[in-house]
PDB file of N, CA and C in Angstrom:
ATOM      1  N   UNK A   1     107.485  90.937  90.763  1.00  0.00           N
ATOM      2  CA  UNK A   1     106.562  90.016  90.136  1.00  0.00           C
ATOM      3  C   UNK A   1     105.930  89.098  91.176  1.00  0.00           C
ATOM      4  N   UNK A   2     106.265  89.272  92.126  1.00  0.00           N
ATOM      5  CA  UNK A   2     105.640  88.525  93.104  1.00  0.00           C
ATOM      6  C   UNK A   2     104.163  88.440  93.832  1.00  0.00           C
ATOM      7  N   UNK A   3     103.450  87.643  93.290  1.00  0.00           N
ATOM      8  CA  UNK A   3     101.970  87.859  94.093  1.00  0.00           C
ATOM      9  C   UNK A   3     101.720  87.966  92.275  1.00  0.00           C
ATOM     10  N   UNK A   4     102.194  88.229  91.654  1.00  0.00           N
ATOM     11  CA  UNK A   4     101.172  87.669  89.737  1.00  0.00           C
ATOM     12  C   UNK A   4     100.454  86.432  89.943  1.00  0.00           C
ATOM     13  N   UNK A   5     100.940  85.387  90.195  1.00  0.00           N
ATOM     14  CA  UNK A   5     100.666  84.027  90.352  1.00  0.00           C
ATOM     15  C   UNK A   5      99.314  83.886  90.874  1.00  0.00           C
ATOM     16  N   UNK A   6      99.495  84.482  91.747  1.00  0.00           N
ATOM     17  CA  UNK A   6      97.934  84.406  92.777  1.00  0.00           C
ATOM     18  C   UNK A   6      96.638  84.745  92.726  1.00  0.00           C
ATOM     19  N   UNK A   7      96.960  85.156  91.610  1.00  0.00           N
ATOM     20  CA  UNK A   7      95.343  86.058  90.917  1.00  0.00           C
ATOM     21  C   UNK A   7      94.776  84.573  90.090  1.00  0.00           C
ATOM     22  N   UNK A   8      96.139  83.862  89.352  1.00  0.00           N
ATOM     23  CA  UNK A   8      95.440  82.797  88.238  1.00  0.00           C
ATOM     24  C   UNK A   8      95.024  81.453  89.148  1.00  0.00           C
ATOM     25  N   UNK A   9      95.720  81.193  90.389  1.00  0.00           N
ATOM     26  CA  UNK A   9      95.739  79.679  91.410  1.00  0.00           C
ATOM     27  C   UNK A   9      95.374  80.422  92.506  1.00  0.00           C
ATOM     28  N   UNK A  10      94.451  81.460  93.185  1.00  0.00           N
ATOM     29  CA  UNK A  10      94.130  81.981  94.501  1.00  0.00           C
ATOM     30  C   UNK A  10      93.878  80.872  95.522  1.00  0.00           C
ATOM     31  N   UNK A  11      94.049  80.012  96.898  1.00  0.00           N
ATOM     32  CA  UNK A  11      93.799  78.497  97.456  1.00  0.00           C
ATOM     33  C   UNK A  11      94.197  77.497  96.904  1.00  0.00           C
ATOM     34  N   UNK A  12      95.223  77.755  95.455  1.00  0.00           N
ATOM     35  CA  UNK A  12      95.469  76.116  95.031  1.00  0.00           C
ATOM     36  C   UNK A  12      96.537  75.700  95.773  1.00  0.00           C
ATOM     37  N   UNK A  13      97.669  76.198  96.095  1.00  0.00           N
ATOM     38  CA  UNK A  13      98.707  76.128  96.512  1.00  0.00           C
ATOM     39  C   UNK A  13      99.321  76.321  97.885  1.00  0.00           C
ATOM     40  N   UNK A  14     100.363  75.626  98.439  1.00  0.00           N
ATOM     41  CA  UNK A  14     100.595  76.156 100.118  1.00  0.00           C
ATOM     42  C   UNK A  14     101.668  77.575  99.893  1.00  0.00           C
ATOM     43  N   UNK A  15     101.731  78.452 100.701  1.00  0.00           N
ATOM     44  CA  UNK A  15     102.625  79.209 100.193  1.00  0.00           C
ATOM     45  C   UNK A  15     104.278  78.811  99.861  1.00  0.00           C
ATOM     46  N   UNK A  16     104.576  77.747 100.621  1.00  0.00           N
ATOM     47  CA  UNK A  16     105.853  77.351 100.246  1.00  0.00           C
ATOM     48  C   UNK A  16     106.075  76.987  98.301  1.00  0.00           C
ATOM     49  N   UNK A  17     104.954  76.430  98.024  1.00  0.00           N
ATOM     50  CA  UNK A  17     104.976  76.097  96.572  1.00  0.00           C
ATOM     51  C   UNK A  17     104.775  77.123  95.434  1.00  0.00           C
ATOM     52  N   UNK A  18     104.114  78.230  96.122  1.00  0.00           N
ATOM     53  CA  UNK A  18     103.995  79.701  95.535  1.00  0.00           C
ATOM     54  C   UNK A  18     105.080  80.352  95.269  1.00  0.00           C
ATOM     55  N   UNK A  19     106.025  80.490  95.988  1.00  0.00           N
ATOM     56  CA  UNK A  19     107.310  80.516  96.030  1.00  0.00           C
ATOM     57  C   UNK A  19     107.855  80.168  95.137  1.00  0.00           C
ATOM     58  N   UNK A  20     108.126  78.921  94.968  1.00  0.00           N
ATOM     59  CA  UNK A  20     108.628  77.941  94.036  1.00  0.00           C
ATOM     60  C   UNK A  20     108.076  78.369  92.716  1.00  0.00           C
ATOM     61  N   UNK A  21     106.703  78.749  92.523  1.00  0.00           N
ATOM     62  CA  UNK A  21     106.249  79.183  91.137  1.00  0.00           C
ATOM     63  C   UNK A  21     106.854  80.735  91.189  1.00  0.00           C
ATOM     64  N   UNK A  22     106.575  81.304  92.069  1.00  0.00           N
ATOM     65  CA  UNK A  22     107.501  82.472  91.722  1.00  0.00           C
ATOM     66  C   UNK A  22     108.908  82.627  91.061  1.00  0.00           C
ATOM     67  N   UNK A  23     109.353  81.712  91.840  1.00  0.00           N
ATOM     68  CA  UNK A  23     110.659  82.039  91.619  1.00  0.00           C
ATOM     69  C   UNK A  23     111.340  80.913  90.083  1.00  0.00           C
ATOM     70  N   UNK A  24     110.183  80.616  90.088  1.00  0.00           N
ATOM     71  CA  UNK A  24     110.055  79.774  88.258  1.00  0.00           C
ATOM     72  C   UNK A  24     109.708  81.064  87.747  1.00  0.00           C
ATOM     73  N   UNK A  25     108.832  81.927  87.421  1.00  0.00           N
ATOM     74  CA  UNK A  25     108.576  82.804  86.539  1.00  0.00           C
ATOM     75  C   UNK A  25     109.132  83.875  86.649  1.00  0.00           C
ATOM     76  N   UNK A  26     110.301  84.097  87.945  1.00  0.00           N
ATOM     77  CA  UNK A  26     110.819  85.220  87.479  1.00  0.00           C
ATOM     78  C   UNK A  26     111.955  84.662  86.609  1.00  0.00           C
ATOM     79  N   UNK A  27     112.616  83.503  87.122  1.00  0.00           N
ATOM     80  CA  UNK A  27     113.613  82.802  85.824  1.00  0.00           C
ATOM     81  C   UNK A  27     113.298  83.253  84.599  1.00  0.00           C
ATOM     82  N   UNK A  28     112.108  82.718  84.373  1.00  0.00           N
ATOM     83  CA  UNK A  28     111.798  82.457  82.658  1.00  0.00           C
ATOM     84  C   UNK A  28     111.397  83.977  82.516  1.00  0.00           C
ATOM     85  N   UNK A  29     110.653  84.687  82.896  1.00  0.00           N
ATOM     86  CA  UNK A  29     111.082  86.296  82.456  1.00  0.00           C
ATOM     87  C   UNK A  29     111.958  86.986  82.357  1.00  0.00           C
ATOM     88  N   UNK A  30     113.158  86.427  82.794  1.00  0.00           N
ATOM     89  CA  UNK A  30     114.795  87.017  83.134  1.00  0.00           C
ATOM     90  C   UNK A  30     114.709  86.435  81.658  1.00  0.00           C
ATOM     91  N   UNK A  31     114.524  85.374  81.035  1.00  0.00           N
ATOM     92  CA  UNK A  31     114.779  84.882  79.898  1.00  0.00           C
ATOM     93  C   UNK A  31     114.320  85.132  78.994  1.00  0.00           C
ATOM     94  N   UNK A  32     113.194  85.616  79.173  1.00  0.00           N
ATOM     95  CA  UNK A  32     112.784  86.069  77.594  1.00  0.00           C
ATOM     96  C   UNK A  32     112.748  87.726  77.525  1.00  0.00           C
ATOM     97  N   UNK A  33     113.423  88.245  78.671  1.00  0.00           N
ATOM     98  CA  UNK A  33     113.728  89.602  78.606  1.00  0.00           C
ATOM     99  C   UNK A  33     115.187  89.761  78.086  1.00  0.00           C
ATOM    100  N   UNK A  34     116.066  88.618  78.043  1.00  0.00           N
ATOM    101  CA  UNK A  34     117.218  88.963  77.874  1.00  0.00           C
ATOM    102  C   UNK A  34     117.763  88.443  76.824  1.00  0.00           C
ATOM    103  N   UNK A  35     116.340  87.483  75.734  1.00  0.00           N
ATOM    104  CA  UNK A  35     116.329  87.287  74.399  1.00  0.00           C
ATOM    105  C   UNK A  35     116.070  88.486  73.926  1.00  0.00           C
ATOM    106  N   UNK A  36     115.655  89.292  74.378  1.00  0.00           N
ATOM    107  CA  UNK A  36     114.377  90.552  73.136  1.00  0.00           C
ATOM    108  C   UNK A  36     113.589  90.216  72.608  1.00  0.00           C
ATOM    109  N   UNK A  37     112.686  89.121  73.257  1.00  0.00           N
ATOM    110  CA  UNK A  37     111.698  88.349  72.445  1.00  0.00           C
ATOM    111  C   UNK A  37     110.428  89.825  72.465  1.00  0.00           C
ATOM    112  N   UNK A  38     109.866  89.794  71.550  1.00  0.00           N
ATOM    113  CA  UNK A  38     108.790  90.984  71.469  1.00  0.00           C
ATOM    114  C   UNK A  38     108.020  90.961  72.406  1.00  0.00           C
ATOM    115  N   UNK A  39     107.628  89.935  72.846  1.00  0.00           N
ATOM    116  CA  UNK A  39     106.354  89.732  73.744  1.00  0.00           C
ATOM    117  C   UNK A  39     106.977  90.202  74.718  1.00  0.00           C
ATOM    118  N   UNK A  40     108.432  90.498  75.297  1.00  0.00           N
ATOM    119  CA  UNK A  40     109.169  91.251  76.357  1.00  0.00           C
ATOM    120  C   UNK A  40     109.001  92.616  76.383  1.00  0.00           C
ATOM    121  N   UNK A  41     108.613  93.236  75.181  1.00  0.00           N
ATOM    122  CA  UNK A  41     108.369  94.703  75.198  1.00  0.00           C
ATOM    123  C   UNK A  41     107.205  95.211  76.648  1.00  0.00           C
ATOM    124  N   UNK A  42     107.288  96.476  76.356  1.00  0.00           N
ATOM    125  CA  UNK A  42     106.262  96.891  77.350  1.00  0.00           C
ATOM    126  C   UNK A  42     105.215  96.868  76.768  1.00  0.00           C
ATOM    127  N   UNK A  43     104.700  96.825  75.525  1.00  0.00           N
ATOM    128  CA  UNK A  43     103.318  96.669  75.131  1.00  0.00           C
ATOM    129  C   UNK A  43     102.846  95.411  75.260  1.00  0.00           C
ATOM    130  N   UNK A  44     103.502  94.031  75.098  1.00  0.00           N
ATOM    131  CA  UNK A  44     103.281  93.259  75.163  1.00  0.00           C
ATOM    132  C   UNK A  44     103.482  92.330  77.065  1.00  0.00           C
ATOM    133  N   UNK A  45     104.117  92.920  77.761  1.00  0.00           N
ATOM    134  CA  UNK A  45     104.741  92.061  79.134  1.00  0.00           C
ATOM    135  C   UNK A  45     103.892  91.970  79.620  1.00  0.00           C
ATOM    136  N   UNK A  46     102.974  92.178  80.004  1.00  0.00           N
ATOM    137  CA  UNK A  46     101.670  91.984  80.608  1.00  0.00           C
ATOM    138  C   UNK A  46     100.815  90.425  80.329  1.00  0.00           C
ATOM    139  N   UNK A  47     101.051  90.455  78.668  1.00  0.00           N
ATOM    140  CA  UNK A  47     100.157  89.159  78.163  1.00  0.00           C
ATOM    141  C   UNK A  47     101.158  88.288  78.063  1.00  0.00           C
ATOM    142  N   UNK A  48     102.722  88.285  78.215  1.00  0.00           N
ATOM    143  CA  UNK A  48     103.994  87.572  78.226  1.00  0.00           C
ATOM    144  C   UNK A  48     103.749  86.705  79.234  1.00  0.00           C
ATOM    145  N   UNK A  49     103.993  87.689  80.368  1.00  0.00           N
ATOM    146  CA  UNK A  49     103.947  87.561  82.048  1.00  0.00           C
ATOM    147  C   UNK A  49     103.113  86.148  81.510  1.00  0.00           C
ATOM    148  N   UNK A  50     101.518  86.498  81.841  1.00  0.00           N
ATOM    149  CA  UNK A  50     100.196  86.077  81.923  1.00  0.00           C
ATOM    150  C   UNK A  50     100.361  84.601  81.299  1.00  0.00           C
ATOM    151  N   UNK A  51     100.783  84.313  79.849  1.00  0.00           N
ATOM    152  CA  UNK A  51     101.007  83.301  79.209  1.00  0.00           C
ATOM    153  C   UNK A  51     102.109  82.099  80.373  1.00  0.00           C
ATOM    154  N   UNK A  52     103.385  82.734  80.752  1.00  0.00           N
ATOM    155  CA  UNK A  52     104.011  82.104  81.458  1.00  0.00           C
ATOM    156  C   UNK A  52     103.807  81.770  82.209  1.00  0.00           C
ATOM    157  N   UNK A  53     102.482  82.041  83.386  1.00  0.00           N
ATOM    158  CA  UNK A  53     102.446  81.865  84.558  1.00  0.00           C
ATOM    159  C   UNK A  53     101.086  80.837  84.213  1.00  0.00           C
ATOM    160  N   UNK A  54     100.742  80.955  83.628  1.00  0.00           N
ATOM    161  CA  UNK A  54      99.225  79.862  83.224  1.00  0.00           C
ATOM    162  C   UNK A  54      99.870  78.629  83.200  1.00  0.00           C
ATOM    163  N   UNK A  55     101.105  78.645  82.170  1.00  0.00           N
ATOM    164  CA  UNK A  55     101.891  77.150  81.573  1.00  0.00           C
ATOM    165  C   UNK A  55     102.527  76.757  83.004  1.00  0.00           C
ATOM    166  N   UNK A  56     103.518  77.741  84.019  1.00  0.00           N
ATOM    167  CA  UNK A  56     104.236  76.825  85.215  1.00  0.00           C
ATOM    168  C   UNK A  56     103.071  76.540  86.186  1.00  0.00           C
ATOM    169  N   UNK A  57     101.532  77.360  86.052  1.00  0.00           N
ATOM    170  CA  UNK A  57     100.648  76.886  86.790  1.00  0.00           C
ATOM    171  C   UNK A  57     100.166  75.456  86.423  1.00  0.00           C
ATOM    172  N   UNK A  58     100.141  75.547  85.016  1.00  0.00           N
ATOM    173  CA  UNK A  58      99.534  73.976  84.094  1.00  0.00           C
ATOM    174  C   UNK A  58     100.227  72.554  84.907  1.00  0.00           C
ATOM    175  N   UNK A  59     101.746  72.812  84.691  1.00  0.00           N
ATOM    176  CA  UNK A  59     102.815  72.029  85.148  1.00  0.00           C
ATOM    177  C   UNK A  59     102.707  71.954  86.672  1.00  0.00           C
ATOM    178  N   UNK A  60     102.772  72.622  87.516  1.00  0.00           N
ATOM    179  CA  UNK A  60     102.377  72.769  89.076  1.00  0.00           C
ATOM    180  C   UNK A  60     101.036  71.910  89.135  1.00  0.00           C
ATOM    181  N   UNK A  61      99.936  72.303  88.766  1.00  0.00           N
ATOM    182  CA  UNK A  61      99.112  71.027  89.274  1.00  0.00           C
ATOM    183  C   UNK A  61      99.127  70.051  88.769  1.00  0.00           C
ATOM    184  N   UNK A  62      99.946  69.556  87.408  1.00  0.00           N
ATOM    185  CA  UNK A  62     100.555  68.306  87.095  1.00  0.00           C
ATOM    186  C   UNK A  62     101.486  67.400  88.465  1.00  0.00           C
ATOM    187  N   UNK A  63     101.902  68.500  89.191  1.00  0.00           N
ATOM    188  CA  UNK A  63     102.663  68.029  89.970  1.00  0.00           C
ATOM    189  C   UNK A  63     103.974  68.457  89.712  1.00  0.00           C
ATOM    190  N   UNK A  64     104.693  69.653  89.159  1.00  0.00           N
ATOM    191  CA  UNK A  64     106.068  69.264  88.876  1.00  0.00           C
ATOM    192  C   UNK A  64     106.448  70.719  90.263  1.00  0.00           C
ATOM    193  N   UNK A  65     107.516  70.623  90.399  1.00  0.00           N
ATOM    194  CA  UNK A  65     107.631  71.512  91.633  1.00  0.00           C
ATOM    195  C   UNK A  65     109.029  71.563  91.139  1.00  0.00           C
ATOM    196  N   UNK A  66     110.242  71.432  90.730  1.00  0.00           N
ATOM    197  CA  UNK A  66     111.289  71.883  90.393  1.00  0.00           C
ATOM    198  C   UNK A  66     111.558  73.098  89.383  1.00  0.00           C
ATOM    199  N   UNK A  67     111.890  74.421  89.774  1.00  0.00           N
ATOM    200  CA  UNK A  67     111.509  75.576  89.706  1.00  0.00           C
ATOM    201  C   UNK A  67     112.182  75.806  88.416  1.00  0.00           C
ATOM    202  N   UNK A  68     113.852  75.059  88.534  1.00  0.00           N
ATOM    203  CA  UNK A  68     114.581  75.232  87.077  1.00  0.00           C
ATOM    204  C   UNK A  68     113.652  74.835  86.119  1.00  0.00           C
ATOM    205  N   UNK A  69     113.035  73.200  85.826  1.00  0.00           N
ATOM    206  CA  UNK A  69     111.957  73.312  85.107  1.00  0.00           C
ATOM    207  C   UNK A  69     111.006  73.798  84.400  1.00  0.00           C
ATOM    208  N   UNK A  70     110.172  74.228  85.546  1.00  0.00           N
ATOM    209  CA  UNK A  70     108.980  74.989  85.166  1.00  0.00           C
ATOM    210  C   UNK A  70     109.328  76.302  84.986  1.00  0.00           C
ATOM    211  N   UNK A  71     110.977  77.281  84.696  1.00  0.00           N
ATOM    212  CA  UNK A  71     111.141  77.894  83.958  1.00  0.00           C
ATOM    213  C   UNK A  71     111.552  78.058  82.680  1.00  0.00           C
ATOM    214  N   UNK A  72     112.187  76.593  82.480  1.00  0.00           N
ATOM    215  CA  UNK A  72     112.890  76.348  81.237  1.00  0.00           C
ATOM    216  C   UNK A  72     111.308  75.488  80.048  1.00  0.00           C
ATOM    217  N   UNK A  73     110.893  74.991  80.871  1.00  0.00           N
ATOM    218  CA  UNK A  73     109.206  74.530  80.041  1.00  0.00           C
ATOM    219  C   UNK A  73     109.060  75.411  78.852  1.00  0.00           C
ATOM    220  N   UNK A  74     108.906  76.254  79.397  1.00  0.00           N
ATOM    221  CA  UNK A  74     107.672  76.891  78.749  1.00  0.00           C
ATOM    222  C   UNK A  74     108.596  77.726  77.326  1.00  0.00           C
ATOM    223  N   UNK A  75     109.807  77.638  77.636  1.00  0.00           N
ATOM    224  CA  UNK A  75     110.438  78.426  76.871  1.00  0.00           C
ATOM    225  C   UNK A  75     111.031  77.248  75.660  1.00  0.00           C
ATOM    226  N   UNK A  76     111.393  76.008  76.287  1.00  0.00           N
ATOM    227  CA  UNK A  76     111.916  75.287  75.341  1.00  0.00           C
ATOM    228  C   UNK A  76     111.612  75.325  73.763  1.00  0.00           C
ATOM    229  N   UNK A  77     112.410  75.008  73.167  1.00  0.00           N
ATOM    230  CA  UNK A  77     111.962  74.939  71.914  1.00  0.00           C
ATOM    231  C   UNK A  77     112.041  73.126  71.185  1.00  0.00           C
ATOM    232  N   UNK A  78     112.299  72.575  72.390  1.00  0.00           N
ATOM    233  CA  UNK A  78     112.228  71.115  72.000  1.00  0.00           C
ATOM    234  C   UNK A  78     111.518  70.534  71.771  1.00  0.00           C
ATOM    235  N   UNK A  79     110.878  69.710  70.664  1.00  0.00           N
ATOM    236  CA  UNK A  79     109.160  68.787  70.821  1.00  0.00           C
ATOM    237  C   UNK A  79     109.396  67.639  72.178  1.00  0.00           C
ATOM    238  N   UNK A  80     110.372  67.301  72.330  1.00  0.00           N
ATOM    239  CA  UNK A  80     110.922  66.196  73.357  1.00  0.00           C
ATOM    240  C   UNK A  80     110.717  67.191  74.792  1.00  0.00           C
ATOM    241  N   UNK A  81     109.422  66.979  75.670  1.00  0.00           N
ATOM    242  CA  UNK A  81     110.258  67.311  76.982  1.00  0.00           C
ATOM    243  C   UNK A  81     111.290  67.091  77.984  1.00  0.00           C
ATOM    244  N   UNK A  82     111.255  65.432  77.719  1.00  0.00           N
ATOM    245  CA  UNK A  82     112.626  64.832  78.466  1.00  0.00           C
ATOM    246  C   UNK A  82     113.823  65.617  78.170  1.00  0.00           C
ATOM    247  N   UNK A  83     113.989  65.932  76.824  1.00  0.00           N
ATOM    248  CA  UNK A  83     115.483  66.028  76.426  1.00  0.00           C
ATOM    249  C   UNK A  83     115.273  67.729  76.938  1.00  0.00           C
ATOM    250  N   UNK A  84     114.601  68.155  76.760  1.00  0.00           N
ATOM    251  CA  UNK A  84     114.687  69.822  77.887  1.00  0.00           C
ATOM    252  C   UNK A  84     115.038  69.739  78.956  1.00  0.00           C
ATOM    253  N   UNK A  85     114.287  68.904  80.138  1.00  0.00           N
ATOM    254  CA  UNK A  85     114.897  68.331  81.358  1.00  0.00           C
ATOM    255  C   UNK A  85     116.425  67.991  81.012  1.00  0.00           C
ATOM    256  N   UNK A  86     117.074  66.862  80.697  1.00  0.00           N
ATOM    257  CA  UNK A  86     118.326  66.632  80.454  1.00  0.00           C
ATOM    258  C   UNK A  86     119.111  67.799  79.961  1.00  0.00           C
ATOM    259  N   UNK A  87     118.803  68.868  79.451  1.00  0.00           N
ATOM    260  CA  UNK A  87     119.294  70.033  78.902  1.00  0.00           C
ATOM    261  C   UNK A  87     119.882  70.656  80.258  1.00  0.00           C
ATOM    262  N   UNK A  88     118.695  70.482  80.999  1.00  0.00           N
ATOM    263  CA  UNK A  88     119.108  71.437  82.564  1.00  0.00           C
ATOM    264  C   UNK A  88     119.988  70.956  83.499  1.00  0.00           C
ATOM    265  N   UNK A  89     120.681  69.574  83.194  1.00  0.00           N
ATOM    266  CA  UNK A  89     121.463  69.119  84.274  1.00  0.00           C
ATOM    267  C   UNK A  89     122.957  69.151  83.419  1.00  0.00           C
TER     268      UNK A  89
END
């Protein structure tokens, strides 16, 4: 999955922080592959992928750079983001 990222942020990022989004979205795809969420199927992983990497991109130029995060984001099911953060420690 590496190099997905770069098609949606091509110059936004230094590569060290690319990284960091990488290695956020392969988290959260480990995760919703190992729910069976539908959108994990093969008909759907493509627009899964795509969705996930838009939202840790959203959060990245917000500024957030902690990778546990911006994998657990997007998946939460909390209306509270704080209490998602606090979830992760």
């Amino acid at each position: 999955m590496r190099g997905f990222l770069k098609q949606f942020a091509p110059d936004v990022f230094r590569p060290d922080e690319i990284s960091i989004l990488e290695d956020a979205l392969e988290d959260a795809w480990r995760r919703v592959e190992s729910s069976n969420a539908p959108w994990a199927s093969e008909e759907y992983s493509t627009a899964g992928r795509t969705i996930l990497a838009r939202y840790i991109i959203m959060m990245a130029n917000g500024g957030e750079r902690d990778a546990k995060w911006l994998a657990a984001l997007p998946l939460a099911t909390k209306t509270d983001p704080q209490n998602a953060r606090n979830d992760l420690t």
